[in-house]
PDB file of N, CA and C in Angstrom:
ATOM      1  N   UNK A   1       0.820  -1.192   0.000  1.00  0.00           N
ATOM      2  CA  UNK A   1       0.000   0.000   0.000  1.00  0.00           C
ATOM      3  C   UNK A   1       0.863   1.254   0.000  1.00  0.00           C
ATOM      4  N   UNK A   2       1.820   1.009   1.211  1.00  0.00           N
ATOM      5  CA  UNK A   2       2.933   2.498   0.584  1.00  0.00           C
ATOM      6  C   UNK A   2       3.630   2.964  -0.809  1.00  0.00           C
ATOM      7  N   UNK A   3       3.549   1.678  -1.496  1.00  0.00           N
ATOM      8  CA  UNK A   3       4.626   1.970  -2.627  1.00  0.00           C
ATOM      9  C   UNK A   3       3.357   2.098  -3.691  1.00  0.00           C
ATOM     10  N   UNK A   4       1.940   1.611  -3.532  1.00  0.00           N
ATOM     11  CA  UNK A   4       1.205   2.480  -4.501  1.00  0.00           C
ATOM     12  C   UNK A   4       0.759   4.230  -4.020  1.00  0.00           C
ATOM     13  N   UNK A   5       0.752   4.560  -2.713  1.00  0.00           N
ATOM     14  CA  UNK A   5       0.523   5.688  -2.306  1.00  0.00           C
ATOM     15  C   UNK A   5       1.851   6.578  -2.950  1.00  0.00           C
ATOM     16  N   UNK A   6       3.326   6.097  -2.432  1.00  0.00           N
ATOM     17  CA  UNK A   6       4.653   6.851  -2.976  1.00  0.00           C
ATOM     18  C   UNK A   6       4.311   6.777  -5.182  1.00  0.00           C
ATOM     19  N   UNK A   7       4.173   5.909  -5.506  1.00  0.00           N
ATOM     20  CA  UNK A   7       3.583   5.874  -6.769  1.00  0.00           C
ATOM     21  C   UNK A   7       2.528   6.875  -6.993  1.00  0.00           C
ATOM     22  N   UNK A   8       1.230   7.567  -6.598  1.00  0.00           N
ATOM     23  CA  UNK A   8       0.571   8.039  -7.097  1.00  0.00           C
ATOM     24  C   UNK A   8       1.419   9.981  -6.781  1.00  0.00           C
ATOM     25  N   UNK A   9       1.488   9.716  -5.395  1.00  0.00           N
ATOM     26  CA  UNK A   9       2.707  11.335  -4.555  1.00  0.00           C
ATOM     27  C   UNK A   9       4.019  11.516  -6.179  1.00  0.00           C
ATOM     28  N   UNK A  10       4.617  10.754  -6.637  1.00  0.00           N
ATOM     29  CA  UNK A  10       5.655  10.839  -7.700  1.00  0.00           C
ATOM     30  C   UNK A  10       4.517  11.203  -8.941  1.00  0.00           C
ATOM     31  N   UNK A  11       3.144  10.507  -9.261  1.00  0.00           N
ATOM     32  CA  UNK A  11       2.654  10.556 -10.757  1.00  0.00           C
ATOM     33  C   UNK A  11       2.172  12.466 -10.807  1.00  0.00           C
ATOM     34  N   UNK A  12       1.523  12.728  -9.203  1.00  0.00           N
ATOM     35  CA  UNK A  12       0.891  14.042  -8.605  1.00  0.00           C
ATOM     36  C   UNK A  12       2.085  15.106  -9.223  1.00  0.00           C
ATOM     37  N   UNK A  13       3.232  15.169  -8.267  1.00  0.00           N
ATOM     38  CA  UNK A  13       4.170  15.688  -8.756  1.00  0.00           C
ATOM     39  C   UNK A  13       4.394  15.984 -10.059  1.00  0.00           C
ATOM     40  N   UNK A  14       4.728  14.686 -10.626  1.00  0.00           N
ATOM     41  CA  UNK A  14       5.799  15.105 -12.320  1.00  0.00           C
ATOM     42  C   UNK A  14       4.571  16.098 -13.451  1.00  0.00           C
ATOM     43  N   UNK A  15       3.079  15.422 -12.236  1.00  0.00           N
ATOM     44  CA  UNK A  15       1.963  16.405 -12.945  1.00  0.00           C
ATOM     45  C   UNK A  15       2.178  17.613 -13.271  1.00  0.00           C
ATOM     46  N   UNK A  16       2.635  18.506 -11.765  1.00  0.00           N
ATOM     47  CA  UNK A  16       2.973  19.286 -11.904  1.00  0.00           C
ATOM     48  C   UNK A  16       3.876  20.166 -12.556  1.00  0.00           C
ATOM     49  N   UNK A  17       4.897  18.896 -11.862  1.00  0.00           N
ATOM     50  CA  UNK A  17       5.805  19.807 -13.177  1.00  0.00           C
ATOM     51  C   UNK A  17       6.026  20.408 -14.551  1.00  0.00           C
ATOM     52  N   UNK A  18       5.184  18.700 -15.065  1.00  0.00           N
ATOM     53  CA  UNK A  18       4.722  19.271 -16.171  1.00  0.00           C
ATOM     54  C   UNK A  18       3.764  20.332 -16.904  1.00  0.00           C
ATOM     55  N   UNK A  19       2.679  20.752 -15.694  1.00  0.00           N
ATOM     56  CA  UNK A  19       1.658  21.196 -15.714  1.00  0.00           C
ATOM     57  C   UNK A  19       2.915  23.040 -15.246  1.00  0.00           C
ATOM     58  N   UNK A  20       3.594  23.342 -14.898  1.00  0.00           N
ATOM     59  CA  UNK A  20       4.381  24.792 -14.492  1.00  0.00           C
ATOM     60  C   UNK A  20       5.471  24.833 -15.349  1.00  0.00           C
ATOM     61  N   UNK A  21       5.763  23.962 -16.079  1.00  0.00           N
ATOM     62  CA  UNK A  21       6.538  23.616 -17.444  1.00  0.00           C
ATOM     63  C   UNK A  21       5.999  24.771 -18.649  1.00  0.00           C
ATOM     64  N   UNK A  22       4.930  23.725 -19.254  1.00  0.00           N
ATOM     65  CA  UNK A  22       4.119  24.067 -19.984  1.00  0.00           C
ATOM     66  C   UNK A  22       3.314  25.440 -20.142  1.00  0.00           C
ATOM     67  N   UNK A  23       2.900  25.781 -18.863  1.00  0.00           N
ATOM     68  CA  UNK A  23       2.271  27.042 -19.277  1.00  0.00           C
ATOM     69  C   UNK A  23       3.594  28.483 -18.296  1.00  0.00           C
ATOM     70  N   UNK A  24       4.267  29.130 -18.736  1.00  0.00           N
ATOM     71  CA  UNK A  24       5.240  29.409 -18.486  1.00  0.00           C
ATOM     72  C   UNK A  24       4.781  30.791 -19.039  1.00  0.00           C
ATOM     73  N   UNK A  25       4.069  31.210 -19.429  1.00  0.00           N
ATOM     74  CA  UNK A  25       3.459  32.443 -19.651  1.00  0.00           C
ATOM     75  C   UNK A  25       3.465  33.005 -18.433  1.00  0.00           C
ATOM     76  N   UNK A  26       3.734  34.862 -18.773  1.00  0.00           N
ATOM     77  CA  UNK A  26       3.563  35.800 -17.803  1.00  0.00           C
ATOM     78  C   UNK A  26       2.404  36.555 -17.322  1.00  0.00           C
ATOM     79  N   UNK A  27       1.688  36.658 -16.230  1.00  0.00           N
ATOM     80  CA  UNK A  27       0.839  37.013 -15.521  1.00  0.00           C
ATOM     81  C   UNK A  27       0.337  38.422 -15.009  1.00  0.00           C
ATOM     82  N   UNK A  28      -0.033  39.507 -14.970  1.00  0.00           N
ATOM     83  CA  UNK A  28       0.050  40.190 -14.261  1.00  0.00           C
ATOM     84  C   UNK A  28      -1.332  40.729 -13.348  1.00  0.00           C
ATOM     85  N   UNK A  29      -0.644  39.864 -12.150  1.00  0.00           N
ATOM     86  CA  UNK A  29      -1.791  39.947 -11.264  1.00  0.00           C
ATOM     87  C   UNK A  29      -1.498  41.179  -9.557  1.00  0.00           C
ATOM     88  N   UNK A  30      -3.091  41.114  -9.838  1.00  0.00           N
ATOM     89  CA  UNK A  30      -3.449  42.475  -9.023  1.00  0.00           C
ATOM     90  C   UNK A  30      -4.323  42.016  -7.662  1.00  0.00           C
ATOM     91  N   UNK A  31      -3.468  42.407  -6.593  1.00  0.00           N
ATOM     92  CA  UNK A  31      -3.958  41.495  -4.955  1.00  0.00           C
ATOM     93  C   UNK A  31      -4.819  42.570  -4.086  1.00  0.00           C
ATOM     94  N   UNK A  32      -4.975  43.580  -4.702  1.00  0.00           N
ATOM     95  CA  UNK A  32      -5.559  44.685  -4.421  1.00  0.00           C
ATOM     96  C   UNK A  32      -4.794  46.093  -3.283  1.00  0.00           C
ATOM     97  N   UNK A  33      -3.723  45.271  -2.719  1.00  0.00           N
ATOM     98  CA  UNK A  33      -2.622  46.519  -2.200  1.00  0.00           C
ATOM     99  C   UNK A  33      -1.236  45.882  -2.607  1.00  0.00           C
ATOM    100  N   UNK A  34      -1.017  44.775  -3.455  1.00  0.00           N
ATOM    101  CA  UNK A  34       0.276  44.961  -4.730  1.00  0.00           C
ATOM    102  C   UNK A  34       0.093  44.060  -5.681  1.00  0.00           C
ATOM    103  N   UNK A  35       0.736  44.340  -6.803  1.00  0.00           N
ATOM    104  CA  UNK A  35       0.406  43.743  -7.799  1.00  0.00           C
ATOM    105  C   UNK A  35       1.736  42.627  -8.055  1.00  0.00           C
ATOM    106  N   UNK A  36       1.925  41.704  -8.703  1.00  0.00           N
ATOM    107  CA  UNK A  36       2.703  40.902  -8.931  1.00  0.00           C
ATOM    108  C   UNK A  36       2.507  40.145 -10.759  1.00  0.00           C
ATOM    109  N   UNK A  37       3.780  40.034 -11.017  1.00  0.00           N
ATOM    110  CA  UNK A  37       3.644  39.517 -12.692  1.00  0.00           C
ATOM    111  C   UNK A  37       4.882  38.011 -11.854  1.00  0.00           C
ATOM    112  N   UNK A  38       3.707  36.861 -12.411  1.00  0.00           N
ATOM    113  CA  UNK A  38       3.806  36.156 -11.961  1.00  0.00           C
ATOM    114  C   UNK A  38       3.554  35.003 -13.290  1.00  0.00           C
ATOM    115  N   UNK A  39       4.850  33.272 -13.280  1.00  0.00           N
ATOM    116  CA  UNK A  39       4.182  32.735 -14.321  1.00  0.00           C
ATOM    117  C   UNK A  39       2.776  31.839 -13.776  1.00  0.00           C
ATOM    118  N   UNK A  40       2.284  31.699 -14.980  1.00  0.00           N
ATOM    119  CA  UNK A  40       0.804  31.088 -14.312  1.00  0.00           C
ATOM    120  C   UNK A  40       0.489  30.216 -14.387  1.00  0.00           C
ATOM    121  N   UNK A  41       1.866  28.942 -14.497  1.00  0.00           N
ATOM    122  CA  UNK A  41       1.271  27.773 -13.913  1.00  0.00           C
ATOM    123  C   UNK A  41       1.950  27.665 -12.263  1.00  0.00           C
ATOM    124  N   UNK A  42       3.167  28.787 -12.154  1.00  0.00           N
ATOM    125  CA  UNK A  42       3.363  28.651 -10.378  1.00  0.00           C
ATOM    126  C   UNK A  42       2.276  29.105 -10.133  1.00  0.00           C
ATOM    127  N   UNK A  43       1.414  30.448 -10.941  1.00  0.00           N
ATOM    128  CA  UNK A  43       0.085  30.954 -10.218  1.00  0.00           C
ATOM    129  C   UNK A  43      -0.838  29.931  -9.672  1.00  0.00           C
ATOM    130  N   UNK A  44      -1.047  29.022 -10.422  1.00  0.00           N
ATOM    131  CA  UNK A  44      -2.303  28.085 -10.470  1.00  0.00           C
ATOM    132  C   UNK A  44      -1.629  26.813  -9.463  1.00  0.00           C
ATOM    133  N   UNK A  45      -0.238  26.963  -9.141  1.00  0.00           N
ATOM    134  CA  UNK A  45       0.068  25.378  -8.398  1.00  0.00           C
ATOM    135  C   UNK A  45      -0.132  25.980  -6.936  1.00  0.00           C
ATOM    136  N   UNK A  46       0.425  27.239  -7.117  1.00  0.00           N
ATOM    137  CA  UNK A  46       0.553  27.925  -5.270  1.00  0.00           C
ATOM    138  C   UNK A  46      -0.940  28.365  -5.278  1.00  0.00           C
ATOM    139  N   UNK A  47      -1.467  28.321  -6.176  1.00  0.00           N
ATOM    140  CA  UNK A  47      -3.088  28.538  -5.755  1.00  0.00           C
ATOM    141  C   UNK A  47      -4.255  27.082  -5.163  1.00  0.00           C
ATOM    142  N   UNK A  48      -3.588  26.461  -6.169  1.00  0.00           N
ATOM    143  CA  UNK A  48      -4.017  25.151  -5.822  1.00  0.00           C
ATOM    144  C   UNK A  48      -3.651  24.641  -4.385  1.00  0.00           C
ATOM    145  N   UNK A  49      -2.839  24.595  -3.817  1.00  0.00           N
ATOM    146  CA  UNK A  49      -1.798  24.536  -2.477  1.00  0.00           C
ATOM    147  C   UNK A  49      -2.568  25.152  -1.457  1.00  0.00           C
ATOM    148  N   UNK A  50      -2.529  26.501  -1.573  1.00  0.00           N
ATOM    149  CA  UNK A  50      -3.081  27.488  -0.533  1.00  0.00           C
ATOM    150  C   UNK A  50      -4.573  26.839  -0.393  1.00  0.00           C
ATOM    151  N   UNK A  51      -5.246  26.477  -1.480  1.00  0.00           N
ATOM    152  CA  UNK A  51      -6.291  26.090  -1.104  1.00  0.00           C
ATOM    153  C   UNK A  51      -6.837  25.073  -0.204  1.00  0.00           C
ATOM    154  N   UNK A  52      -5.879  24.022  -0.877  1.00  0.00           N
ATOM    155  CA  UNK A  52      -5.928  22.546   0.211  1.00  0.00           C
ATOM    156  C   UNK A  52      -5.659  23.029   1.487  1.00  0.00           C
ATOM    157  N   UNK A  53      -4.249  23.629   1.906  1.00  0.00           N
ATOM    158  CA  UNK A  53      -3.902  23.928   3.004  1.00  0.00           C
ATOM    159  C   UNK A  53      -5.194  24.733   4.016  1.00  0.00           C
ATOM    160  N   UNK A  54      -5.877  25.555   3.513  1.00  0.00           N
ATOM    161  CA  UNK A  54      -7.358  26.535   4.054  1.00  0.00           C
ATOM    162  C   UNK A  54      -7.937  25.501   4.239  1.00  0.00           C
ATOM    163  N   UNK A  55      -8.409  25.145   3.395  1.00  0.00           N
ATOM    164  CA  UNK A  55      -9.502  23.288   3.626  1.00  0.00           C
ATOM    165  C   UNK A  55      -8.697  22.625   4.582  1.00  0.00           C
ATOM    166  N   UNK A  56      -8.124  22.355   4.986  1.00  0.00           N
ATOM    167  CA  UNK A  56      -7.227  21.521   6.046  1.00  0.00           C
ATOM    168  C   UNK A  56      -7.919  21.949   7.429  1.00  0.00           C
ATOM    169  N   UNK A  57      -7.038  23.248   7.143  1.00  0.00           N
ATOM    170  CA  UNK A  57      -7.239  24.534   8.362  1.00  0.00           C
ATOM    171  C   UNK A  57      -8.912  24.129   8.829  1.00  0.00           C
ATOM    172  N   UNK A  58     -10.092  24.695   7.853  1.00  0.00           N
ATOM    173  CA  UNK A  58     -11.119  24.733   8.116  1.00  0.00           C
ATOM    174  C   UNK A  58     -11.690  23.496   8.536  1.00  0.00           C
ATOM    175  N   UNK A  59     -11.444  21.978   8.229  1.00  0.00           N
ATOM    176  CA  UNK A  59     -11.806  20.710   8.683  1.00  0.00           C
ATOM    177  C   UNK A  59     -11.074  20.542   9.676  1.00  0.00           C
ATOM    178  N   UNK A  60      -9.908  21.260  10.487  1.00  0.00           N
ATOM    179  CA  UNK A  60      -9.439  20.873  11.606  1.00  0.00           C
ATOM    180  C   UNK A  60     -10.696  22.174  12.833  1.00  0.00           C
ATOM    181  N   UNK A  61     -10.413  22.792  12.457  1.00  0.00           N
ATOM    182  CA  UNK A  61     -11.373  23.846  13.240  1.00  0.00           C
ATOM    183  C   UNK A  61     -12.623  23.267  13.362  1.00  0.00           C
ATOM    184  N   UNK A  62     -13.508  23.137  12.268  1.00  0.00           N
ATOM    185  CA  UNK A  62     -14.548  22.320  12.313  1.00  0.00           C
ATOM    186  C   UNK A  62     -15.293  21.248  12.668  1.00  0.00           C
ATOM    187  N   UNK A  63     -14.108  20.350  12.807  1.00  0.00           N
ATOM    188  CA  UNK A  63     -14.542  18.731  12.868  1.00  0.00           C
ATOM    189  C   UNK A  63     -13.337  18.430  13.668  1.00  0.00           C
ATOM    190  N   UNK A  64     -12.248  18.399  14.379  1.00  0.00           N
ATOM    191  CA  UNK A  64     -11.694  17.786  14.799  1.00  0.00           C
ATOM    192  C   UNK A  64     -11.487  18.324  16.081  1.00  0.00           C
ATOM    193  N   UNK A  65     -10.588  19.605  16.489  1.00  0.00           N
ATOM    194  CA  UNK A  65     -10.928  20.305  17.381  1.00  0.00           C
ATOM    195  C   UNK A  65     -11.839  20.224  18.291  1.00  0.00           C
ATOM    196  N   UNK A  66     -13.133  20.176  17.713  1.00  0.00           N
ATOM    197  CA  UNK A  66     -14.741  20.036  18.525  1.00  0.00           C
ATOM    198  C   UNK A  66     -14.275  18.668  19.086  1.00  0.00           C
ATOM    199  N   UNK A  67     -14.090  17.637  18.128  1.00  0.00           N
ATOM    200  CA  UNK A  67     -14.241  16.565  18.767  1.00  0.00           C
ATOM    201  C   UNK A  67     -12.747  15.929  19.952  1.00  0.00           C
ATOM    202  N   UNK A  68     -12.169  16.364  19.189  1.00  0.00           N
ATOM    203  CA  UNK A  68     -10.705  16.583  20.458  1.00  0.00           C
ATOM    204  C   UNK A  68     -11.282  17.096  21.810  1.00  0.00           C
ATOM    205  N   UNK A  69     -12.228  18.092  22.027  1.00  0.00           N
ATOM    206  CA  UNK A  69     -12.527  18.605  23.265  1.00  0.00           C
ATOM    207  C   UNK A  69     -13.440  18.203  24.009  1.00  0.00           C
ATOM    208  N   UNK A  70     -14.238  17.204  22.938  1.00  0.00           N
ATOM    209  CA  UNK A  70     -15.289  16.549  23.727  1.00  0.00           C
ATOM    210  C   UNK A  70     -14.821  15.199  24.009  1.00  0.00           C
ATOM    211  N   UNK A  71     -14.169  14.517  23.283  1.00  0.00           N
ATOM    212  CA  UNK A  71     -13.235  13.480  24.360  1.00  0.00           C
ATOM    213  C   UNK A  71     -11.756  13.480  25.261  1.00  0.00           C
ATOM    214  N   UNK A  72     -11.571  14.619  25.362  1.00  0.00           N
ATOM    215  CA  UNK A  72     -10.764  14.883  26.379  1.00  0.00           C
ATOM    216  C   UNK A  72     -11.630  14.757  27.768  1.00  0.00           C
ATOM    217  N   UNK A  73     -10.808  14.379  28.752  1.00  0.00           N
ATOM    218  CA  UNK A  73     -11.561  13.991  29.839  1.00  0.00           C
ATOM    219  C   UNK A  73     -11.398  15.830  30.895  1.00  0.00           C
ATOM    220  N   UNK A  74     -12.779  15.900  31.226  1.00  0.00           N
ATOM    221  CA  UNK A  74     -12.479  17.212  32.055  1.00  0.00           C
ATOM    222  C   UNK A  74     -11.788  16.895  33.532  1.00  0.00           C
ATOM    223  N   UNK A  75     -11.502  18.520  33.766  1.00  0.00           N
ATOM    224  CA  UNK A  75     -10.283  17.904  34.624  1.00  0.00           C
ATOM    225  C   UNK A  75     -11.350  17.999  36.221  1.00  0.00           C
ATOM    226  N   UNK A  76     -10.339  16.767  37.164  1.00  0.00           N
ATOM    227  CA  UNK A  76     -11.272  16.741  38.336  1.00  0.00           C
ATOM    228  C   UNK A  76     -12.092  16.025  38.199  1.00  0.00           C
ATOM    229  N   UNK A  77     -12.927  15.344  37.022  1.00  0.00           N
ATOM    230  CA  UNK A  77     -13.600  14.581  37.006  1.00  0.00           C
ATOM    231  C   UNK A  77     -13.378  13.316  36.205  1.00  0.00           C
ATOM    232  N   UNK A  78     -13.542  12.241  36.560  1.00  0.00           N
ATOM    233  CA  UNK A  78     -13.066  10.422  35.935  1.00  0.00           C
ATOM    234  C   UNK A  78     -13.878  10.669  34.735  1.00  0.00           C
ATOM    235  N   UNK A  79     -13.173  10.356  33.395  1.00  0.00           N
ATOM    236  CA  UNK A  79     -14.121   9.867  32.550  1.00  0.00           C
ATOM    237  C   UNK A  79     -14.610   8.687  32.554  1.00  0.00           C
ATOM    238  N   UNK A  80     -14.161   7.630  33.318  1.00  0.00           N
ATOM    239  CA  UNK A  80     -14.836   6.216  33.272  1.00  0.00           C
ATOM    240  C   UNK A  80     -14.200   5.750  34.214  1.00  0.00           C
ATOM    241  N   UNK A  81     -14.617   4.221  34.882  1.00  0.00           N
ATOM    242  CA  UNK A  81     -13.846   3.630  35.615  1.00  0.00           C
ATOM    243  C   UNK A  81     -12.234   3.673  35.225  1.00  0.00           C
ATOM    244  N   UNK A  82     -11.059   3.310  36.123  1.00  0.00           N
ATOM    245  CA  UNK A  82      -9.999   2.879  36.221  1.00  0.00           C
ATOM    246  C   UNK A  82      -9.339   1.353  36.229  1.00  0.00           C
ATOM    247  N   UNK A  83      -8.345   0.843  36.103  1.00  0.00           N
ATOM    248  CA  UNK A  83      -8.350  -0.800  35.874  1.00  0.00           C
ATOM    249  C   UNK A  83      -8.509  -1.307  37.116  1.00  0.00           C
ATOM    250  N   UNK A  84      -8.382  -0.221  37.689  1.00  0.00           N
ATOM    251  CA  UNK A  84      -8.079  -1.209  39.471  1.00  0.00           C
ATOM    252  C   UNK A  84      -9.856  -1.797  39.587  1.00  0.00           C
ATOM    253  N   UNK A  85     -10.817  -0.541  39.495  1.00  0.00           N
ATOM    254  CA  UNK A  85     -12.288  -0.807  39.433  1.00  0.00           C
ATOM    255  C   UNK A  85     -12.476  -2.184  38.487  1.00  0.00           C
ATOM    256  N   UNK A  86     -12.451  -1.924  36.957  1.00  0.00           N
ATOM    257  CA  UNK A  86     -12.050  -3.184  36.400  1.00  0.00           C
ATOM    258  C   UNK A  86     -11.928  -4.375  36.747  1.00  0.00           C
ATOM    259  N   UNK A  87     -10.883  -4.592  37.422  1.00  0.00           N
ATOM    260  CA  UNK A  87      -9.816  -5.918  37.935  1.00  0.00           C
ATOM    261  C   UNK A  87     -10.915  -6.114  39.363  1.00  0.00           C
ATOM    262  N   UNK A  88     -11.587  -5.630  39.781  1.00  0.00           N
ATOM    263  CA  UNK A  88     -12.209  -5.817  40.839  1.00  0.00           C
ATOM    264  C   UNK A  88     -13.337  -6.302  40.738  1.00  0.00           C
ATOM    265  N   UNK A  89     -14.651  -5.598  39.782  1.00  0.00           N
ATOM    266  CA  UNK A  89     -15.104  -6.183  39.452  1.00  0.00           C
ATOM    267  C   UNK A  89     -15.561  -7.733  38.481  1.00  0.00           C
ATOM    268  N   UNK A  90     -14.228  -8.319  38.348  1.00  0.00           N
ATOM    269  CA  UNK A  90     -14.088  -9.181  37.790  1.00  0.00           C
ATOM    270  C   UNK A  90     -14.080 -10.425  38.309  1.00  0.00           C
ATOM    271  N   UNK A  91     -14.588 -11.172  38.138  1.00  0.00           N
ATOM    272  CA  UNK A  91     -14.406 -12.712  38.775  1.00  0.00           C
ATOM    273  C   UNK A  91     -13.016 -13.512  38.423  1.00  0.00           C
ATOM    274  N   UNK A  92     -12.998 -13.909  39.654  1.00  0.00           N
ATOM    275  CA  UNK A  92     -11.687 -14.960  39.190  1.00  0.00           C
ATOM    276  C   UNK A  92     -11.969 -16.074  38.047  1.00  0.00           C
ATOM    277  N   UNK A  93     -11.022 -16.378  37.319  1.00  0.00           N
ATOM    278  CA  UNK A  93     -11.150 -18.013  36.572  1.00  0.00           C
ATOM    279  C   UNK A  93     -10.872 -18.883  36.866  1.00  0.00           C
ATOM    280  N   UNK A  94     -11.682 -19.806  37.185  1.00  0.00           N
ATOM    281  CA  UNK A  94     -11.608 -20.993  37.384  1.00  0.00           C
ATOM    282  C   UNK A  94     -10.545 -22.022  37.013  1.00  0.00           C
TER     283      UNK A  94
END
């Protein structure tokens, strides 16, 4: 399973490359307090990037976080028995 995952991470890549290769044309883009002339397939790869990375951001805030805090155990109080309780309630084997 790793060496088809490292296989698809290498096919992703050379995508790219080929994909910031190819379109190598100049840009001139406007961010609204500076402007930048930029080529536009780095435009479109660091755009692509920034995006995943925000989506990351926003599904960790969203969905994980929340749930990180609701199974963390509050403090001062047991979230469940302990092994000793466990081991006690347990019958011996025969």
């Amino acid at each position: 399973m790793r060496v088809i995952k490292a296989i698809l991470a290498l096919c992703f890549v050379a995508m790219g490359l080929f994909f910031g290769a190819l379109n190598r044309q100049h840009v001139h883009v406007d961010f609204g307090i500076a402007t930048a002339d930029l080529r536009l397939g780095l435009l479109v790869l660091v755009t692509l990037l920034l995006g995943a990375f925000l989506g990351g951001v926003a599904v960790m805030a969203g969905v994980v976080w929340p749930l990180r805090r609701r199974l963390r155990p509050s403090s001062g109080q047991a979230s469940g028995p302990d092994a000793r309780e466990l081991a006690e309630t347990r019958e011996p084997r025969p």
